[in-house]
PDB file of N, CA and C in Angstrom:
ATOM      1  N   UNK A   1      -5.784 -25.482   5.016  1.00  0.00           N
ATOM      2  CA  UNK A   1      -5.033 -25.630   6.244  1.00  0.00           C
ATOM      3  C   UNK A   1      -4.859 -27.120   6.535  1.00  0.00           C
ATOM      4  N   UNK A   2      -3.834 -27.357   6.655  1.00  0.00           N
ATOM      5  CA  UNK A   2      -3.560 -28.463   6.799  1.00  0.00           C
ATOM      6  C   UNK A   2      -4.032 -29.682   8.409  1.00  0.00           C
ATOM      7  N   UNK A   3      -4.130 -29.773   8.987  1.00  0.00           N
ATOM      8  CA  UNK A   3      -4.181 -31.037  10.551  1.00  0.00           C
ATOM      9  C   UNK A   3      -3.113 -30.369  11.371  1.00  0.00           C
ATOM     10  N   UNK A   4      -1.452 -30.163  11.213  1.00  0.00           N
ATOM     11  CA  UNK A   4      -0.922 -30.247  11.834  1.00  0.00           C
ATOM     12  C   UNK A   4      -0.803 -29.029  12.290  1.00  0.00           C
ATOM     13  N   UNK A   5      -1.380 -28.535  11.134  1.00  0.00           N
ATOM     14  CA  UNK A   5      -1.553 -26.669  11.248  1.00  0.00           C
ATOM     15  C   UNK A   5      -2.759 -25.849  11.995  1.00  0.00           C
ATOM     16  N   UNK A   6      -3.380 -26.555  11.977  1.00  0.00           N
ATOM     17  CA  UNK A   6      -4.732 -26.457  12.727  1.00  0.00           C
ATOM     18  C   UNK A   6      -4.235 -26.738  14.191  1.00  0.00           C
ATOM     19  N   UNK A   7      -3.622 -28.020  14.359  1.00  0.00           N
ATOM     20  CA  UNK A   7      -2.800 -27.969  16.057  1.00  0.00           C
ATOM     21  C   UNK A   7      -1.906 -27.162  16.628  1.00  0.00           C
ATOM     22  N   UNK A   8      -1.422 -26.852  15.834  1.00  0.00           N
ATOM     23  CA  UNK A   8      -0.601 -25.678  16.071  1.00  0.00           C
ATOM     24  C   UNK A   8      -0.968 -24.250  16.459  1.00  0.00           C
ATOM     25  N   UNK A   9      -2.179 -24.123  15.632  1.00  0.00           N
ATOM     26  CA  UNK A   9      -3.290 -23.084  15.762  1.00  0.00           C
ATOM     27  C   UNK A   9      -3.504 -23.079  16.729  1.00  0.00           C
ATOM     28  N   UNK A  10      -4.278 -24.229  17.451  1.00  0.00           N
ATOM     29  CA  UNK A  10      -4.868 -24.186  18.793  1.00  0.00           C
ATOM     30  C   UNK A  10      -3.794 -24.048  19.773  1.00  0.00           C
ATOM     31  N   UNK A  11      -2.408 -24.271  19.752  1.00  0.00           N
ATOM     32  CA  UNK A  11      -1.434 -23.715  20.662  1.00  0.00           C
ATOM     33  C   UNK A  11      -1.167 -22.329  20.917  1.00  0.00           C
ATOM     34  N   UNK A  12      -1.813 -21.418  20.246  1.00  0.00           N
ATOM     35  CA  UNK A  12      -1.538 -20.013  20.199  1.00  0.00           C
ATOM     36  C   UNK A  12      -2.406 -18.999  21.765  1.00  0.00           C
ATOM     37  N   UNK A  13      -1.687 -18.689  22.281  1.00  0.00           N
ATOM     38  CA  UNK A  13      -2.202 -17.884  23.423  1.00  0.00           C
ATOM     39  C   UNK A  13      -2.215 -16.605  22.760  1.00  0.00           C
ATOM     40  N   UNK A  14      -3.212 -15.815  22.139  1.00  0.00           N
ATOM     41  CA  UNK A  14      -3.560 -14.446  22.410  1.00  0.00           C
ATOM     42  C   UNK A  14      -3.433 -13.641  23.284  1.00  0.00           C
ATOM     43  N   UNK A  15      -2.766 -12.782  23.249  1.00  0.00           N
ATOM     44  CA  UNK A  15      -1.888 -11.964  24.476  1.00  0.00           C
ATOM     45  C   UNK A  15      -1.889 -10.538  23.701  1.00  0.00           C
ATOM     46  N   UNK A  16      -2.123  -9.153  24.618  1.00  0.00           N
ATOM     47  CA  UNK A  16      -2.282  -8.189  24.476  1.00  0.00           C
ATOM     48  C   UNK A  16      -1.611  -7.875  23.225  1.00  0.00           C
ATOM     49  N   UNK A  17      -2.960  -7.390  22.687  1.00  0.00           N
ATOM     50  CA  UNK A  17      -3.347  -6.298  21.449  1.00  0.00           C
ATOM     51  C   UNK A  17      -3.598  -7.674  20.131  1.00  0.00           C
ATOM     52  N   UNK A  18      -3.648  -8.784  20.525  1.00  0.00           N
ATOM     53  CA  UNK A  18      -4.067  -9.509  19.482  1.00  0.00           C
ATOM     54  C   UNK A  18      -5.672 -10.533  20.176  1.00  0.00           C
ATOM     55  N   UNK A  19      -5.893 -10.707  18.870  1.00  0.00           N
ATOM     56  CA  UNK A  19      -7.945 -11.362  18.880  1.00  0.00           C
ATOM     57  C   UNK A  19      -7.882 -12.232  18.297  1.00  0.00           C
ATOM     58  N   UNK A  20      -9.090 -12.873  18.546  1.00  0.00           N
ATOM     59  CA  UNK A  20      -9.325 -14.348  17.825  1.00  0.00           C
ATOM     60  C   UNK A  20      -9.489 -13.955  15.934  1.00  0.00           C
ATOM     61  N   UNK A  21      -9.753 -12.748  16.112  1.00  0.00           N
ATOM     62  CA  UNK A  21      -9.492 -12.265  14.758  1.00  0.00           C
ATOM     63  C   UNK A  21      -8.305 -12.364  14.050  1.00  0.00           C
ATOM     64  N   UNK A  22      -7.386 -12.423  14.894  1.00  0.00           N
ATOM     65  CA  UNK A  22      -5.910 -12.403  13.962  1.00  0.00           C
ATOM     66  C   UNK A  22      -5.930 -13.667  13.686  1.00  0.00           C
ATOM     67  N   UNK A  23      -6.257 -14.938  13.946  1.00  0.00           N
ATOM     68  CA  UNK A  23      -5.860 -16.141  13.724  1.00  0.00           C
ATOM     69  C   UNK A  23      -5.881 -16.353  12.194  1.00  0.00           C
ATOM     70  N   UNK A  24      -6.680 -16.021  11.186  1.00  0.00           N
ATOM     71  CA  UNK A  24      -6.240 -16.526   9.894  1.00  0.00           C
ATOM     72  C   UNK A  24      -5.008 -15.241   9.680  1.00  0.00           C
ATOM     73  N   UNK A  25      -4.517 -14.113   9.901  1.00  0.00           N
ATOM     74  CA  UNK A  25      -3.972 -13.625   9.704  1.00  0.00           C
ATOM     75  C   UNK A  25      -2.471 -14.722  10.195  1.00  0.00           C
ATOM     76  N   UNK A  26      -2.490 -14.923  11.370  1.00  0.00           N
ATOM     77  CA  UNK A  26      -1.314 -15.414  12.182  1.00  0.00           C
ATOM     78  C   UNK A  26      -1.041 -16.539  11.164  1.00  0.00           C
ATOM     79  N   UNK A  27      -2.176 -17.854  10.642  1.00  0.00           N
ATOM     80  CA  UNK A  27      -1.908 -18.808  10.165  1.00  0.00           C
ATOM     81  C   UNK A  27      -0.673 -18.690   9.394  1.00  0.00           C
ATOM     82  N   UNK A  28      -1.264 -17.581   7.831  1.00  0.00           N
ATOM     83  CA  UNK A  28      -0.360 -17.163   6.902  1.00  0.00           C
ATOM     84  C   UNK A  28       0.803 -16.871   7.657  1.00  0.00           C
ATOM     85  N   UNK A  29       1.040 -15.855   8.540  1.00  0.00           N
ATOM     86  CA  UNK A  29       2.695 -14.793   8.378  1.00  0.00           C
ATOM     87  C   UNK A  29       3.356 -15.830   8.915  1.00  0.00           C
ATOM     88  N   UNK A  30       2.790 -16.744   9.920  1.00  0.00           N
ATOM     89  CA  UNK A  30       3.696 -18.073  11.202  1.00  0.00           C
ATOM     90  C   UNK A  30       3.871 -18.972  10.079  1.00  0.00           C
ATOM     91  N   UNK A  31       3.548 -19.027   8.821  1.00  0.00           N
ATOM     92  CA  UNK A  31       3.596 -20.570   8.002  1.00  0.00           C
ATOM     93  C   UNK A  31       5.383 -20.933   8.369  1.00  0.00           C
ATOM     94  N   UNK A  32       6.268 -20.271   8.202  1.00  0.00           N
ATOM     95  CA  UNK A  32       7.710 -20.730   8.250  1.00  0.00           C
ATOM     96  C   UNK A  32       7.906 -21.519   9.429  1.00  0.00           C
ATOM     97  N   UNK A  33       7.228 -20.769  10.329  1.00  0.00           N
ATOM     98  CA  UNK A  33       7.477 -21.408  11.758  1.00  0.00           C
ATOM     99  C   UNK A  33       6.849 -22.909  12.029  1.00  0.00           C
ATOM    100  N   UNK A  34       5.921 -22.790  11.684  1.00  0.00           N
ATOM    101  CA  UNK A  34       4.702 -23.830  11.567  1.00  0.00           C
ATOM    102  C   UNK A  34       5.509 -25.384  10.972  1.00  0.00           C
ATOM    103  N   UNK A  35       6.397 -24.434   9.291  1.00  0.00           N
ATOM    104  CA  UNK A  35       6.967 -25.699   8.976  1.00  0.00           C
ATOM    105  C   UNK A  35       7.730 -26.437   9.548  1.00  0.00           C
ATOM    106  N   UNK A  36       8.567 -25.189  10.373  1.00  0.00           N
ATOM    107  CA  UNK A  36       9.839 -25.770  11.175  1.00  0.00           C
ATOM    108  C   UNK A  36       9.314 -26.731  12.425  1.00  0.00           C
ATOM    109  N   UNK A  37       8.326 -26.373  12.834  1.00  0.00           N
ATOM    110  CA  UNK A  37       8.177 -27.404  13.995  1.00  0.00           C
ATOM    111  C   UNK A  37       7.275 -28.741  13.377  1.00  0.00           C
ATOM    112  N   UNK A  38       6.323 -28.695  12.760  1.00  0.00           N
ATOM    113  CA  UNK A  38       5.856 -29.903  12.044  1.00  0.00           C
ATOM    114  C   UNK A  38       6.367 -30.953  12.146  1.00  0.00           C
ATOM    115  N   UNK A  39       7.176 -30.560  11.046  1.00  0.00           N
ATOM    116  CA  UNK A  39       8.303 -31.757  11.043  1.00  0.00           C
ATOM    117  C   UNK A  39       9.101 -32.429  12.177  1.00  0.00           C
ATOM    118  N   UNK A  40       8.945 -31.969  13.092  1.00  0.00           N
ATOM    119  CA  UNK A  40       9.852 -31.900  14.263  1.00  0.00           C
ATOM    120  C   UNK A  40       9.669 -32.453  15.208  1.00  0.00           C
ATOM    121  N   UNK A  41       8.263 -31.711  15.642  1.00  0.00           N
ATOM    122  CA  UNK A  41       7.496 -32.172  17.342  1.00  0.00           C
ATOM    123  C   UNK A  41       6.252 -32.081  16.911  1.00  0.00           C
ATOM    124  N   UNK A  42       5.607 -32.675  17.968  1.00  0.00           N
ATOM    125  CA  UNK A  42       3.903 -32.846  18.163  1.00  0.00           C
ATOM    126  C   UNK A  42       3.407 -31.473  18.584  1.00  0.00           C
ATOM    127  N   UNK A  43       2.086 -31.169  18.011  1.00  0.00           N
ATOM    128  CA  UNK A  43       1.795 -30.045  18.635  1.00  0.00           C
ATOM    129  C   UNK A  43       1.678 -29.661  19.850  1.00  0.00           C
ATOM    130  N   UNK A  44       1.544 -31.104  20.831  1.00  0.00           N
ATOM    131  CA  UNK A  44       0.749 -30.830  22.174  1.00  0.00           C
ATOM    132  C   UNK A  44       2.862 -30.683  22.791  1.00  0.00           C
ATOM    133  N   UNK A  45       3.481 -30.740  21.940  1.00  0.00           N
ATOM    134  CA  UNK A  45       4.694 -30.322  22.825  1.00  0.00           C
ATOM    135  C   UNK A  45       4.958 -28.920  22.835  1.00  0.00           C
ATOM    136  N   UNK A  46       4.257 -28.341  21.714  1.00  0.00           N
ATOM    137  CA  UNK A  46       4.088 -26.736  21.530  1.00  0.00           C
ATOM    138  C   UNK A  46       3.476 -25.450  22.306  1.00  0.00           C
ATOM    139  N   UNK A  47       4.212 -24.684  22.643  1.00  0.00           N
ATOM    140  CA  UNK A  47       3.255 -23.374  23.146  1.00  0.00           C
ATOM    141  C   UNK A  47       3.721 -22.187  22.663  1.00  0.00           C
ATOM    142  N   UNK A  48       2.806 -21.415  21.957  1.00  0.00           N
ATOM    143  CA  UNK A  48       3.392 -20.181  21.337  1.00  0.00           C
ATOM    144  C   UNK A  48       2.604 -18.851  22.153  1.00  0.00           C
ATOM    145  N   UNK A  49       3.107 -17.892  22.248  1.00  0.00           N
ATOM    146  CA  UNK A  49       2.316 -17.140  22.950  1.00  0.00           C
ATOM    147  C   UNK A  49       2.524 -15.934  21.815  1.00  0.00           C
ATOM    148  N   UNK A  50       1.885 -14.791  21.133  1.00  0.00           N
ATOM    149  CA  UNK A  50       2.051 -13.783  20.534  1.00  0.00           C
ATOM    150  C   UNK A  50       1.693 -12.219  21.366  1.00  0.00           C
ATOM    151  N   UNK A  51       2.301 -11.272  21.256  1.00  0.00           N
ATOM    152  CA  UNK A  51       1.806  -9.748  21.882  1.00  0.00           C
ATOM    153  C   UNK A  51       2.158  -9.210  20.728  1.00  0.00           C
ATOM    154  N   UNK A  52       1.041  -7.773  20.615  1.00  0.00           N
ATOM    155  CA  UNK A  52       1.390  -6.753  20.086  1.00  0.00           C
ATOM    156  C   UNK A  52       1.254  -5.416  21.341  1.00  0.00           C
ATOM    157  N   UNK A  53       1.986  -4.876  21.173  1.00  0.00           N
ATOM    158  CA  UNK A  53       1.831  -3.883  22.172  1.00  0.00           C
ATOM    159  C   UNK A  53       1.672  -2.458  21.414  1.00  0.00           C
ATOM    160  N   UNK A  54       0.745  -1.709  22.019  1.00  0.00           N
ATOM    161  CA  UNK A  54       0.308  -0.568  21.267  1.00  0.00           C
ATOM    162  C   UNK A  54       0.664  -0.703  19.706  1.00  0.00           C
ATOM    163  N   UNK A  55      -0.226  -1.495  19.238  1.00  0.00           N
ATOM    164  CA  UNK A  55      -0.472  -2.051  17.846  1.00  0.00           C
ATOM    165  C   UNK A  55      -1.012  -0.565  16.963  1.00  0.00           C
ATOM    166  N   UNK A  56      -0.448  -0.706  15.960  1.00  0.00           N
ATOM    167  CA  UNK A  56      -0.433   0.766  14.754  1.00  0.00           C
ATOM    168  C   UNK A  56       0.091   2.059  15.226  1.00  0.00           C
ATOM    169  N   UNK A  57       0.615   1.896  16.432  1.00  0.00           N
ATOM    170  CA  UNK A  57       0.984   3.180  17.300  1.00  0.00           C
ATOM    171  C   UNK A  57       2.529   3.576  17.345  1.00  0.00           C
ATOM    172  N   UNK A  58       2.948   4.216  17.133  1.00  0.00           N
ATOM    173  CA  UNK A  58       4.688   4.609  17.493  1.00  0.00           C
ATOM    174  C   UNK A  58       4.974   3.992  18.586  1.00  0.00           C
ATOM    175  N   UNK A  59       5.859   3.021  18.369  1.00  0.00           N
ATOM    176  CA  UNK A  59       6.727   2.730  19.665  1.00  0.00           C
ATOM    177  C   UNK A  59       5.931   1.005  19.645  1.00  0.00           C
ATOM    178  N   UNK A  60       5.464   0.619  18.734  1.00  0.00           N
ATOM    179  CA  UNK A  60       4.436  -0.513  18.918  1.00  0.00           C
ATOM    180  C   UNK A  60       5.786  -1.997  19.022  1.00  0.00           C
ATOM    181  N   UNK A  61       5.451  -2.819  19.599  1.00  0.00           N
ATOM    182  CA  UNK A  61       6.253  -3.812  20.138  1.00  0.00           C
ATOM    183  C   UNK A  61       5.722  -5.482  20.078  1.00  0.00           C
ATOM    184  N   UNK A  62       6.011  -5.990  19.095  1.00  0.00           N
ATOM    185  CA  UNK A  62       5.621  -6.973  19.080  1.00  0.00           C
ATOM    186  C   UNK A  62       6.359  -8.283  19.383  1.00  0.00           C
ATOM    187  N   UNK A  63       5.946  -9.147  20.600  1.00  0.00           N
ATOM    188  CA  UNK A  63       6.933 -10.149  20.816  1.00  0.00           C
ATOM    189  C   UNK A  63       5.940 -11.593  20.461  1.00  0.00           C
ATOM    190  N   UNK A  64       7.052 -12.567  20.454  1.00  0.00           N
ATOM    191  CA  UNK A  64       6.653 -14.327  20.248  1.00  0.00           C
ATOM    192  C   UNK A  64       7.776 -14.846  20.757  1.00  0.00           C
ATOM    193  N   UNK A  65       6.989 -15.672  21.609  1.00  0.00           N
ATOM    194  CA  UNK A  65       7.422 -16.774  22.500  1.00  0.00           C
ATOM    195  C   UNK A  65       7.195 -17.969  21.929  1.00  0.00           C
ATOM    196  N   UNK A  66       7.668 -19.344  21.898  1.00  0.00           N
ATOM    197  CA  UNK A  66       8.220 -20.392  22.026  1.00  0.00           C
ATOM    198  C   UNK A  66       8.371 -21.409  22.501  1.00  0.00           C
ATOM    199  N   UNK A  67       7.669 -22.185  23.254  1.00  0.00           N
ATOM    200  CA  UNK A  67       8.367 -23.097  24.047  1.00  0.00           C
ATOM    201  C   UNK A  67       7.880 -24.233  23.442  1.00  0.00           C
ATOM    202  N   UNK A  68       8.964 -25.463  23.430  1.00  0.00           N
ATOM    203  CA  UNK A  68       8.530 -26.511  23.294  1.00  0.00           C
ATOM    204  C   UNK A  68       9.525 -27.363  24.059  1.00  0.00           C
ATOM    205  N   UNK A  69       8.421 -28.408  24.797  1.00  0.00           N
ATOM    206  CA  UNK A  69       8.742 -29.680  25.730  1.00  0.00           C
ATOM    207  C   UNK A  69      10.532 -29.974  25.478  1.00  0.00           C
ATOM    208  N   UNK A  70      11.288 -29.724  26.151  1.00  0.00           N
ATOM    209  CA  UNK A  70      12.842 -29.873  25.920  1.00  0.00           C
ATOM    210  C   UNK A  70      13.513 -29.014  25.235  1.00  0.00           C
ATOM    211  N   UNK A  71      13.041 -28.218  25.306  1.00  0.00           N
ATOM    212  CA  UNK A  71      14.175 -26.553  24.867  1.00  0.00           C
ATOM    213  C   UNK A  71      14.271 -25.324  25.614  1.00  0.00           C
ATOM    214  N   UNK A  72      15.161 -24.587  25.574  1.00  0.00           N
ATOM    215  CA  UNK A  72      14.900 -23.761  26.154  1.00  0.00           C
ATOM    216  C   UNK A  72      14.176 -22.700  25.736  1.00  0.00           C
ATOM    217  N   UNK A  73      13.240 -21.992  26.573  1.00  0.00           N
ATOM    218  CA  UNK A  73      11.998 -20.714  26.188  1.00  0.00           C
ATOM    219  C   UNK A  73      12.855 -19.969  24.859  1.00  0.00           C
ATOM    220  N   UNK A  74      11.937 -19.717  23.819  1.00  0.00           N
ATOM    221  CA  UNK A  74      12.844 -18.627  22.120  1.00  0.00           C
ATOM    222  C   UNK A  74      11.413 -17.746  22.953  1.00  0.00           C
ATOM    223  N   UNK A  75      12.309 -16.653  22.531  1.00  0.00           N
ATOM    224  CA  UNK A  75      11.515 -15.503  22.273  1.00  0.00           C
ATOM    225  C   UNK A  75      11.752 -14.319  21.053  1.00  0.00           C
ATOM    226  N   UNK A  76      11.116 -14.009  20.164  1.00  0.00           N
ATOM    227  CA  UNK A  76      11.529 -13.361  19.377  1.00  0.00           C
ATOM    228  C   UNK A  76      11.170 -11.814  19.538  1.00  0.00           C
ATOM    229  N   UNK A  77      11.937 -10.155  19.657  1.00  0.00           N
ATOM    230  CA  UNK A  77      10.973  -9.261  19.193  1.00  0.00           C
ATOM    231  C   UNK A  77      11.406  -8.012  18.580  1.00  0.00           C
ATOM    232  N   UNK A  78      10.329  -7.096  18.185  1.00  0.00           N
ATOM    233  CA  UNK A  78      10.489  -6.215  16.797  1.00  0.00           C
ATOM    234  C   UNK A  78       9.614  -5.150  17.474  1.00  0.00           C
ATOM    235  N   UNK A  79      10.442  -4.455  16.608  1.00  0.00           N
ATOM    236  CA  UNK A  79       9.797  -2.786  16.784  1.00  0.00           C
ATOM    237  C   UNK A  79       9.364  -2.336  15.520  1.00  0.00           C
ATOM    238  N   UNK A  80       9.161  -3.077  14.691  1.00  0.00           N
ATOM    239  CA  UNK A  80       8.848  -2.216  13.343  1.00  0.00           C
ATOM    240  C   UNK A  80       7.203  -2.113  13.177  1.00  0.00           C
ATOM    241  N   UNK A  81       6.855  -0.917  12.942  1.00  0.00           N
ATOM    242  CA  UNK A  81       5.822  -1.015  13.204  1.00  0.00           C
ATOM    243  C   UNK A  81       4.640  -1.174  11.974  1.00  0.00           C
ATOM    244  N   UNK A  82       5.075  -1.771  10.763  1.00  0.00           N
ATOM    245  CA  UNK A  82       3.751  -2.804   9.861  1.00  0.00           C
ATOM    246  C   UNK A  82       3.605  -4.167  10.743  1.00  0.00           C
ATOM    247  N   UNK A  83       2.806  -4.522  11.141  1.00  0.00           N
ATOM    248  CA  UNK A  83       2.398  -5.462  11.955  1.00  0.00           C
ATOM    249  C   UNK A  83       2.509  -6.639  10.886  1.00  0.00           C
ATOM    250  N   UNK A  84       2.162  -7.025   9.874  1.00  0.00           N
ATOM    251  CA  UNK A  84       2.805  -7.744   9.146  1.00  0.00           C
ATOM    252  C   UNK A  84       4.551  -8.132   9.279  1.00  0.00           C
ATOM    253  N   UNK A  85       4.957  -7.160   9.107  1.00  0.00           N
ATOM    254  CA  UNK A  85       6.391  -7.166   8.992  1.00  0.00           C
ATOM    255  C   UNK A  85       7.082  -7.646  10.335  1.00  0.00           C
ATOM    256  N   UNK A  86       7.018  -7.174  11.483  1.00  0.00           N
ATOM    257  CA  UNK A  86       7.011  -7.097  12.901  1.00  0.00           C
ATOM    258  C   UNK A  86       6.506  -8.385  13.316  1.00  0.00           C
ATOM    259  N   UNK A  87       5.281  -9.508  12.931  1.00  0.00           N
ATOM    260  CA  UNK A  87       5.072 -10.951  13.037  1.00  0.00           C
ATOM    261  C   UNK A  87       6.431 -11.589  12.380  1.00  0.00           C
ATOM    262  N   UNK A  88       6.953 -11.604  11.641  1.00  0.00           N
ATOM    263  CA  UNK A  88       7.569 -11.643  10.233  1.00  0.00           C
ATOM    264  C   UNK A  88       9.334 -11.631  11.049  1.00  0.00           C
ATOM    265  N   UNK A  89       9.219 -10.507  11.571  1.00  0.00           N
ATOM    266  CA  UNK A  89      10.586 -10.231  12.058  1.00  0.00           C
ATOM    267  C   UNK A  89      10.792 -11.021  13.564  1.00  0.00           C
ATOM    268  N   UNK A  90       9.641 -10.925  13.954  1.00  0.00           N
ATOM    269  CA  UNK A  90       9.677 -11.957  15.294  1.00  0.00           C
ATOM    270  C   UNK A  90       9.643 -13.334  15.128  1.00  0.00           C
ATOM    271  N   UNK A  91       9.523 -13.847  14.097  1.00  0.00           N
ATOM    272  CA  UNK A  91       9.235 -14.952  13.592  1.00  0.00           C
ATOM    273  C   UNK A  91      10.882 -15.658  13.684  1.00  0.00           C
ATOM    274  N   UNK A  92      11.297 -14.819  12.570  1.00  0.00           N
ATOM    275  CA  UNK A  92      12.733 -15.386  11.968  1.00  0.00           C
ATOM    276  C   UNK A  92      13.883 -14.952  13.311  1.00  0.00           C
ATOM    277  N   UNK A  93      13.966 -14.753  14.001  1.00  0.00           N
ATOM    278  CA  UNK A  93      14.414 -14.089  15.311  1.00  0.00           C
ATOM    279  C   UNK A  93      13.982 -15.743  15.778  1.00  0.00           C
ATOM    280  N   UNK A  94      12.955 -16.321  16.266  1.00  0.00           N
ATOM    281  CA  UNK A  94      12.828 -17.446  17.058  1.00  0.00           C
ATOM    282  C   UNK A  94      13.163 -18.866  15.855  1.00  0.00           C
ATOM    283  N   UNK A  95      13.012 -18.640  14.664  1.00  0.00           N
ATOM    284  CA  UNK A  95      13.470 -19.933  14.129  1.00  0.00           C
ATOM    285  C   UNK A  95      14.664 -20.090  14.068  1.00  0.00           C
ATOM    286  N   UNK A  96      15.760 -18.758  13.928  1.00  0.00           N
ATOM    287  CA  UNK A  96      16.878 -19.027  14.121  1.00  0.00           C
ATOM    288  C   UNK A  96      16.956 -19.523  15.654  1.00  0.00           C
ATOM    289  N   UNK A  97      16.300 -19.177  16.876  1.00  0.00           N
ATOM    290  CA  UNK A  97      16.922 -19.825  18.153  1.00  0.00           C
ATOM    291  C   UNK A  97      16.504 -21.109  17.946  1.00  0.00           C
ATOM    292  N   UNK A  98      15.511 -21.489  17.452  1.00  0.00           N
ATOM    293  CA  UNK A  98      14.658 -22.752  17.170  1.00  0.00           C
ATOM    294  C   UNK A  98      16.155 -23.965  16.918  1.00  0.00           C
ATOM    295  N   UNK A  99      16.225 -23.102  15.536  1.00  0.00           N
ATOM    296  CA  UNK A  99      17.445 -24.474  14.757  1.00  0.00           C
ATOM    297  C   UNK A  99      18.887 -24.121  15.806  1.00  0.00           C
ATOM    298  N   UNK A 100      19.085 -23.395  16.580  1.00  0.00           N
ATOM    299  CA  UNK A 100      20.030 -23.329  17.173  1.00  0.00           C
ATOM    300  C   UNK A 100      20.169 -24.366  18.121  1.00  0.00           C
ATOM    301  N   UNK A 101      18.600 -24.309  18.594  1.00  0.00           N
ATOM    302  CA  UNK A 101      18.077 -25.469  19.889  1.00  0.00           C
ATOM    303  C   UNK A 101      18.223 -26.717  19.769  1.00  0.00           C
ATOM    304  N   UNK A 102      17.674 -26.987  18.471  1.00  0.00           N
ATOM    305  CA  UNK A 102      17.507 -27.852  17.962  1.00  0.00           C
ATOM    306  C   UNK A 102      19.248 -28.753  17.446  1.00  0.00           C
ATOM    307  N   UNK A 103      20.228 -28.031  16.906  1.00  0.00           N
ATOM    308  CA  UNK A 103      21.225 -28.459  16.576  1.00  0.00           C
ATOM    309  C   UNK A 103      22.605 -28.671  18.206  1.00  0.00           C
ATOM    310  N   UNK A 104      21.825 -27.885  18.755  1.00  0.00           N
ATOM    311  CA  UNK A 104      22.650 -28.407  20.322  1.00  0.00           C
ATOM    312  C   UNK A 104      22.321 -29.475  20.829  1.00  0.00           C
ATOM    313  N   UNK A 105      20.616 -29.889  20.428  1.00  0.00           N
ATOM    314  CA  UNK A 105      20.015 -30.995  21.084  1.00  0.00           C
ATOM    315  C   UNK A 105      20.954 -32.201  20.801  1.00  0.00           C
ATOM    316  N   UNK A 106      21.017 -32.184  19.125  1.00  0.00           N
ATOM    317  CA  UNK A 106      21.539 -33.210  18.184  1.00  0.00           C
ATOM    318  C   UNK A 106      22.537 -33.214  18.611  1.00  0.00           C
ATOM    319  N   UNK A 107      23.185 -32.825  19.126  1.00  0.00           N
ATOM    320  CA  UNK A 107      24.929 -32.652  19.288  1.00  0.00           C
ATOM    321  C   UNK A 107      25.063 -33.639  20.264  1.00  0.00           C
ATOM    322  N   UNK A 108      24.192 -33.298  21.509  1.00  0.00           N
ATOM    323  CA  UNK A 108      24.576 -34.253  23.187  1.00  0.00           C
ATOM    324  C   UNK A 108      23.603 -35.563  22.923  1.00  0.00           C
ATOM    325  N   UNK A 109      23.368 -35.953  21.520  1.00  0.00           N
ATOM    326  CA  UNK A 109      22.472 -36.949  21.316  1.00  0.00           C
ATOM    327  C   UNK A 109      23.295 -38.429  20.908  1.00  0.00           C
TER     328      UNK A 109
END
C-alpha cells in the first residue's frame, strides 16, 4: 500500500452495513478511484463515504459518495447484488462524474 493510499484510506467513513473489516477489501475494489484522485488532490481534500444496504440480501443497495474541496458532491449507486461487483459499479458511476468535474473545472480555468 502505498502513503497516498493509506490517506485516502483514512478518508473513508463506514456507513451502514460496512466494518473496519472491509477496509483491505475496499483498498483493492477503490484502487481505480484511488488512482484518479492521487494524482489530482491531497487527501485531506478528500471525503468518501461508502453504504451497503441490506448487504447479501435481495434488494441490497450499495452507494459512494465523493466529495472533494471544490466539486460538486459524486455519488455513485448499484443494485447488483455481488458486493464486489456493486463497489465496482459504484465506483465507475463516480469516476465518470469525477473526470466530468474535473474537465469543467479546467474549462473556467
Amino acid at each position: 500500500m502505498t502513503a497516498e493510499t493509506a490517506r485516502l484510506l483514512d478518508r473513508i467513513r463506514l456507513q451502514d452495513g460496512t466494518h473496519q473489516d472491509d477496509l483491505p477489501f475496499l483498498e483493492r475494489t477503490l484502487a481505480q478511484l484511488f488512482t484518479q484522485l492521487g494524482g489530482r488532490f491531497d487527501a485531506s481534500q478528500v471525503d468518501i463515504a461508502i453504504r451497503i444496504k441490506d448487504r447479501d440480501k435481495p434488494g441490497m443497495r450499495t452507494s459512494l459518495e465523493l466529495i472533494v474541496h471544490g466539486l460538486p458532491p459524486m455519488i455513485g449507486t448499484s443494485h447488483l447484488t455481488d458486493t464486489k461487483d456493486a463497489v465496482n459499479d459504484a465506483e465507475a458511476k463516480v469516476i465518470s462524474q469525477l473526470q466530468t468535474a474535473v474537465d469543467r473545472r479546467s474549462e473556467r480555468h
